[in-house]
Protein backbone atom coordinates (compact mmCIF):
# COMPACT_ATOMS: atom_id res chain seq x y z
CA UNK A 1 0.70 0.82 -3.44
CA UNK A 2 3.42 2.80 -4.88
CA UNK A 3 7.00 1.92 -5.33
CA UNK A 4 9.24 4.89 -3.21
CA UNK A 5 12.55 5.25 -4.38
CA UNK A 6 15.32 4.40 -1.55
CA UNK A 7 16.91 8.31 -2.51
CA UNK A 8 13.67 9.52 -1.53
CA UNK A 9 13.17 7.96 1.70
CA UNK A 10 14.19 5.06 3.60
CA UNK A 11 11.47 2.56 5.52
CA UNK A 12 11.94 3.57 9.85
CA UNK A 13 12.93 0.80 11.34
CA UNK A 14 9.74 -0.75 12.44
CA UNK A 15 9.47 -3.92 10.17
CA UNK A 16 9.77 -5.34 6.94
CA UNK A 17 8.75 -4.25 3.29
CA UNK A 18 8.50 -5.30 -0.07
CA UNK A 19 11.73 -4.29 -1.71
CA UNK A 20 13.36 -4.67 -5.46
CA UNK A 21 16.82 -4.79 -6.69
CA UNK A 22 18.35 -3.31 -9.69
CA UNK A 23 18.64 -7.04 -10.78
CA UNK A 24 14.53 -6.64 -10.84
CA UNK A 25 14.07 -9.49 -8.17
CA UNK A 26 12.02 -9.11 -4.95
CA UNK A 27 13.02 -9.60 -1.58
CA UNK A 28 11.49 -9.19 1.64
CA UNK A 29 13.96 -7.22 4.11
CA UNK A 30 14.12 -4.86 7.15
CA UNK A 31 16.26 -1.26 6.94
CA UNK A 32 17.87 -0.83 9.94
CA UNK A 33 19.24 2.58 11.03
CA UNK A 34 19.92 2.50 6.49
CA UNK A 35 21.41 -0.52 6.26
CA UNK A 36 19.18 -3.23 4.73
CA UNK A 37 19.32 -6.83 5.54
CA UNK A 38 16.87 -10.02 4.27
CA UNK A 39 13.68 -10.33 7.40
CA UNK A 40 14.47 -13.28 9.10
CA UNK A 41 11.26 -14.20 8.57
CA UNK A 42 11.31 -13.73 4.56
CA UNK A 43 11.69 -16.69 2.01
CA UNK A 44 14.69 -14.86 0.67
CA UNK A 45 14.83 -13.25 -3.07
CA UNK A 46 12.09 -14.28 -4.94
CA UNK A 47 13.00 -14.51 -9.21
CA UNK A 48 11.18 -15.89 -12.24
CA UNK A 49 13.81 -18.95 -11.75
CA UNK A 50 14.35 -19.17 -7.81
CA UNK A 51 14.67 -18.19 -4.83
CA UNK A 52 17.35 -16.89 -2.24
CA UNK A 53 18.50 -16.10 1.15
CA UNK A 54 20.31 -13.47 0.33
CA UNK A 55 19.93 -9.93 -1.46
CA UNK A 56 22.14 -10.24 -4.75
CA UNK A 57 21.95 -6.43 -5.83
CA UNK A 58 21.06 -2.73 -4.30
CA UNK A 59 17.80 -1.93 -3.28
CA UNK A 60 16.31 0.64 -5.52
CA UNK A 61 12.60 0.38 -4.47
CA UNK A 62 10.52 -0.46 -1.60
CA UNK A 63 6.73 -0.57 -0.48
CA UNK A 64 4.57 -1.41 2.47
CA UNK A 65 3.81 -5.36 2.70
CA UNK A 66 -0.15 -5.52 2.09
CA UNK A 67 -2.40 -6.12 5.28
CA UNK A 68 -2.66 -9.76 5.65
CA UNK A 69 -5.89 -11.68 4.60
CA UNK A 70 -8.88 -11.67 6.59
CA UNK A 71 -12.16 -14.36 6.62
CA UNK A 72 -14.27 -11.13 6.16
CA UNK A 73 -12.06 -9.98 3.36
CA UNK A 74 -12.44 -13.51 1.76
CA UNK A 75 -16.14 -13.72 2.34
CA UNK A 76 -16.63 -9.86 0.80
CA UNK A 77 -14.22 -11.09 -2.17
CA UNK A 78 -16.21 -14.96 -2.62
CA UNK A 79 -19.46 -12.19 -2.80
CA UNK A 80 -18.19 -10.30 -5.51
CA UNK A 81 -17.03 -13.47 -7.87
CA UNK A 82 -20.72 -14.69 -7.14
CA UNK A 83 -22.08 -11.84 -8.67
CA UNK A 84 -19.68 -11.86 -11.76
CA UNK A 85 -21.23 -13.96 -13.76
CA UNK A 86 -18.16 -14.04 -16.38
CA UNK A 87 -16.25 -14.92 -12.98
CA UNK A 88 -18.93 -18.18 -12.65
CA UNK A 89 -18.18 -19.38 -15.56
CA UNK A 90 -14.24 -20.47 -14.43
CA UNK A 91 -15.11 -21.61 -11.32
């Protein structure tokens, strides 16, 4: 995924994304008709120290959340590290 910058385009209003701050920490939020707001749903701002419920700076950046994990995408990726055998040796 690539990062879009919020003077390009803004998310539509159908959901949450993964955003960043120009204090560099992630959040999890929803723009709503442009004005953006933590998901209700989201831990809350996510730093190397900790986390909050609240978005402490401006939104510079956002992205698409990934797809959510699958059993067939963890079988496919248990396949792979089987066949790695520099991956065998950690496991």
């Amino acid at each position: 995924m690539f990062w879009i910058d919020v003077n390009e385009k803004l998310p539509d209003n159908s959901g949450a994304v993964l955003a960043v701050t120009d204090n560099n920490e992630f959040v999890v939020a929803s723009c709503i008709d442009g004005e953006w707001e933590p998901n209700e749903k989201a831990i809350g701002v996510i730093t190397e120290y900790a986390c909050f419920a609240i978005i402490k700076g401006d939104i510079t950046h956002w992205q698409p959340l990934p797809l959510l994990p699958t059993q067939e995408m963890h079988k496919r990726q248990m396949k792979l590290k089987r066949g790695n055998s520099s991956l065998r040796s950690f496991q």
